[in-house]
N, C-alpha and C. Protein backbone atom coordinates (compact mmCIF):
# COMPACT_ATOMS: atom_id res chain seq x y z
N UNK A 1 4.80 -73.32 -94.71
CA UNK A 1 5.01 -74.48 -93.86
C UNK A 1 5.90 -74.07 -92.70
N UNK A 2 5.92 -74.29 -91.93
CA UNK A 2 6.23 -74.42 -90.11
C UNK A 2 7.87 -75.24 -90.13
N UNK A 3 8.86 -74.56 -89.84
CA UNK A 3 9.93 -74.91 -89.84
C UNK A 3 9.99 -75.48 -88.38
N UNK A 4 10.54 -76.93 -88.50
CA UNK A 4 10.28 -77.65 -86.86
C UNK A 4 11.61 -77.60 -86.82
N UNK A 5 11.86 -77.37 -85.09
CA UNK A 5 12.93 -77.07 -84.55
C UNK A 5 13.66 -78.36 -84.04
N UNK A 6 15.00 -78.59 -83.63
CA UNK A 6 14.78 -79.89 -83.11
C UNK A 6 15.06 -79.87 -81.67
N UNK A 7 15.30 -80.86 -80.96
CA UNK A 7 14.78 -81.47 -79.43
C UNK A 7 13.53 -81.09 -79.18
N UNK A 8 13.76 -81.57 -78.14
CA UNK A 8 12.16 -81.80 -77.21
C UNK A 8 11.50 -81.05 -76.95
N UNK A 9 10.17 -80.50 -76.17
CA UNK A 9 9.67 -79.87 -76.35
C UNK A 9 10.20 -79.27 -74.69
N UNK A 10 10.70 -80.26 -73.91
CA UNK A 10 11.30 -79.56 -72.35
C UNK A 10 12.91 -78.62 -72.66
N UNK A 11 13.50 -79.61 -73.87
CA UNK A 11 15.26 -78.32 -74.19
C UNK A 11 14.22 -77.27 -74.20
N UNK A 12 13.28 -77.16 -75.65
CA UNK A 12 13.15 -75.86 -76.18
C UNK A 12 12.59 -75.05 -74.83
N UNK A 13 11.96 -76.04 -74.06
CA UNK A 13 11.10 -74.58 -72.77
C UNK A 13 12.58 -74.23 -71.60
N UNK A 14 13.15 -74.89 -71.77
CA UNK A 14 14.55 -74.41 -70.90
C UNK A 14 15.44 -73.39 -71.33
N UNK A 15 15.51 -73.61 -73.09
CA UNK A 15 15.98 -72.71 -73.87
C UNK A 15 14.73 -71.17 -73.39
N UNK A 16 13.74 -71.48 -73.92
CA UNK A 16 12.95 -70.14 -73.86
C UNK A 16 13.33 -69.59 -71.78
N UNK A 17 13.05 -70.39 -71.44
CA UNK A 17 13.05 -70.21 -69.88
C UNK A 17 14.75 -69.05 -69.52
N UNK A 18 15.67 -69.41 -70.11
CA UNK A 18 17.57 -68.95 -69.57
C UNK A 18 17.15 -67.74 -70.51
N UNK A 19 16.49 -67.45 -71.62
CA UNK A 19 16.28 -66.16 -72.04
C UNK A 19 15.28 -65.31 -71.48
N UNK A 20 14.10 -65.85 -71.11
CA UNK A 20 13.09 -64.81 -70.29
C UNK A 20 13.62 -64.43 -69.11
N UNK A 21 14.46 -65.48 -68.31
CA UNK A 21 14.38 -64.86 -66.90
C UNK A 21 15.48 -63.59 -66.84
N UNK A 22 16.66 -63.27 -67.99
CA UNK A 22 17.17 -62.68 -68.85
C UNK A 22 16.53 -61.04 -68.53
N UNK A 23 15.83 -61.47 -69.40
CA UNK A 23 15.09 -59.85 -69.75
C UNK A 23 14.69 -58.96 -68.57
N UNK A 24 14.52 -57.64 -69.16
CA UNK A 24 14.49 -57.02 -67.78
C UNK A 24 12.52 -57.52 -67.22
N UNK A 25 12.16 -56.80 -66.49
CA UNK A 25 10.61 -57.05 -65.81
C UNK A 25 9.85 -56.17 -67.18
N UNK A 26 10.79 -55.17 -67.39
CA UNK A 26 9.09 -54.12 -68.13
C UNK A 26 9.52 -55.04 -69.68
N UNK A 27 10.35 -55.62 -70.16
CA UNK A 27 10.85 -56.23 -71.59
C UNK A 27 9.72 -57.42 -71.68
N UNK A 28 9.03 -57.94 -70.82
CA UNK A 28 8.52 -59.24 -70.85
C UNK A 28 7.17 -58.91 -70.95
N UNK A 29 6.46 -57.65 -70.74
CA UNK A 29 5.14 -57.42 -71.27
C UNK A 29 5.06 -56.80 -72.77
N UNK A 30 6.12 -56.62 -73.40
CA UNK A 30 6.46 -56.44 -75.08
C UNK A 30 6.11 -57.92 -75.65
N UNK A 31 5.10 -57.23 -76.71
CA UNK A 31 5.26 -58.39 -77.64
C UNK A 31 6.18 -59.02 -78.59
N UNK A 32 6.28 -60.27 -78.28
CA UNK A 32 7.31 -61.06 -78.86
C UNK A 32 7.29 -61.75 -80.21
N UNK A 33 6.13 -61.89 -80.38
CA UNK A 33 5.37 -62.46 -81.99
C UNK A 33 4.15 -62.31 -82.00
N UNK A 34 3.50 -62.56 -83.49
CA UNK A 34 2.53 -62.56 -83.83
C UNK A 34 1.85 -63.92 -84.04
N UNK A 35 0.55 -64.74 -83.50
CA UNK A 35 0.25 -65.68 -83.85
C UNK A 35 -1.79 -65.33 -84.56
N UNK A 36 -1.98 -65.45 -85.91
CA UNK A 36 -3.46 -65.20 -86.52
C UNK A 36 -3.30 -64.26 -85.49
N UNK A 37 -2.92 -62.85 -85.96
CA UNK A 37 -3.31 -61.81 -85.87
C UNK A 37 -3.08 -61.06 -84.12
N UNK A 38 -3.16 -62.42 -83.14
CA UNK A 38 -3.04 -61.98 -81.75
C UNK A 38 -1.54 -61.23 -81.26
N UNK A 39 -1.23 -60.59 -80.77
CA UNK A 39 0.03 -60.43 -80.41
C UNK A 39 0.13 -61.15 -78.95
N UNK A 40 1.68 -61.87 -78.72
CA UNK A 40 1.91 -62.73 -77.76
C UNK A 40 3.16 -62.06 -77.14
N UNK A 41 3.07 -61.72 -75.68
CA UNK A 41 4.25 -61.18 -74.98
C UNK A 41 5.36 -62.24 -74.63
N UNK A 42 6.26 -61.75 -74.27
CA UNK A 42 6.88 -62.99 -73.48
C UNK A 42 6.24 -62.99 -72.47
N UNK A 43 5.52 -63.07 -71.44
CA UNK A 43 4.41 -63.32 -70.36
C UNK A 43 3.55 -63.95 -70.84
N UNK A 44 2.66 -63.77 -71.64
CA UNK A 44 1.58 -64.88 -72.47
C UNK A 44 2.74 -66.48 -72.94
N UNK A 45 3.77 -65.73 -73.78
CA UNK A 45 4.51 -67.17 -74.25
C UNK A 45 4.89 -67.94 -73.12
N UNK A 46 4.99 -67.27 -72.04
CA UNK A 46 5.91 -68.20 -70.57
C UNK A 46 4.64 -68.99 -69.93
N UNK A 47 3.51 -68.32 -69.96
CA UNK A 47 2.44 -69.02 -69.46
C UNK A 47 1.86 -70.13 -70.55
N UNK A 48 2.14 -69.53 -71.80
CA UNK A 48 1.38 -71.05 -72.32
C UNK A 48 2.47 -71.99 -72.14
N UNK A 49 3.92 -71.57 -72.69
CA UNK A 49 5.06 -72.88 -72.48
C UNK A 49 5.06 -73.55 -71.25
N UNK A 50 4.80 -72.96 -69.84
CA UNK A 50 4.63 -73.45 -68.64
C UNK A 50 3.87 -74.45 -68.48
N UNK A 51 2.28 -74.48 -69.33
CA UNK A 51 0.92 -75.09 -69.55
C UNK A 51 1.42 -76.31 -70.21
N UNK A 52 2.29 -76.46 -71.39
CA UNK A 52 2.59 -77.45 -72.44
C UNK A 52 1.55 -77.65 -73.08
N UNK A 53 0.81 -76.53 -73.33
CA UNK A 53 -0.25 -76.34 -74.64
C UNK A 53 0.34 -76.49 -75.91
N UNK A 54 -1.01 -76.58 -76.62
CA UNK A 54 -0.65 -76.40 -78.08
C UNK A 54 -0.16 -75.35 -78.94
N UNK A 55 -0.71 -74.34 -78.31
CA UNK A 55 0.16 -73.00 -78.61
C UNK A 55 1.00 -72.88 -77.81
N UNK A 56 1.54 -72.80 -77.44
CA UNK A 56 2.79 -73.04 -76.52
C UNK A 56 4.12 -73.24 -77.24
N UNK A 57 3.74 -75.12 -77.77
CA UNK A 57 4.44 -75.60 -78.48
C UNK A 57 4.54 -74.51 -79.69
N UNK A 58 3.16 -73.79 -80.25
CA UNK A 58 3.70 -73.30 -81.82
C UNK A 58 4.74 -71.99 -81.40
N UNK A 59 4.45 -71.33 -80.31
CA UNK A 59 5.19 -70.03 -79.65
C UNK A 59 6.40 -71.09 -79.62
N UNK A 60 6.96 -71.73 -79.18
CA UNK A 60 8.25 -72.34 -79.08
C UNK A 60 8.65 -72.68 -80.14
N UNK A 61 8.27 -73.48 -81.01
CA UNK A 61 8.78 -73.39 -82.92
C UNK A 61 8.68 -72.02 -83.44
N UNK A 62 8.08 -70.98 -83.25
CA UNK A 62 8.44 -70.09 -83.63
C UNK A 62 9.44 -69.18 -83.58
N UNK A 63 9.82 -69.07 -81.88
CA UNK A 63 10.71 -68.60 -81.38
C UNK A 63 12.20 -69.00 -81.96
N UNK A 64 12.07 -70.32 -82.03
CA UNK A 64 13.08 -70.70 -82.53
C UNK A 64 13.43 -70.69 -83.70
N UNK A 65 12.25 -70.59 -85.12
CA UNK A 65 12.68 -70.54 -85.75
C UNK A 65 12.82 -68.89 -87.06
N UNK A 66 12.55 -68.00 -85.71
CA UNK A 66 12.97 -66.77 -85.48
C UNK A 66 14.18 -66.20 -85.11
N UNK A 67 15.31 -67.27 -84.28
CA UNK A 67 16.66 -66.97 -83.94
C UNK A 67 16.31 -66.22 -82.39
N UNK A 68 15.03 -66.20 -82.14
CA UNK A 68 15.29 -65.69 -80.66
C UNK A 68 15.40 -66.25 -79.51
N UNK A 69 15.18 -67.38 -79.91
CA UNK A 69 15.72 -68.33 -78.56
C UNK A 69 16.17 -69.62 -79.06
């Protein structure tokens, strides 16, 4: 089961947002997690969180409930 994070879904993209812009340029084409098998960079995660997709949202519960953002 999916550990839900709490606030909104705009904290958590502000939260993810003060850590990506963070990283260096070549750190953000590393993959950041795994979702069914795909690997997701922080560049894929910034573009779906940007979108306010559905994966997006799960890249943002994950992140968070990973301790990385």
């Amino acid at each position: 089961m999916e550990k839900k994070s709490s606030g909104n879904v705009l904290d958590l993209a502000a939260r993810f947002n003060r850590v990506y812009v963070n990283l260096p340029l070549e750190e953000r084409k590393q993959v950041v997690l795994v979702i069914g098998n795909e690997p997701i960079s922080w560049d894929v995660a910034r573009v779906e969180i940007a979108n306010n997709t559905a994966r997006g949202n799960i890249i943002l519960n994950k992140l968070i409930a990973l301790n990385i953002i």
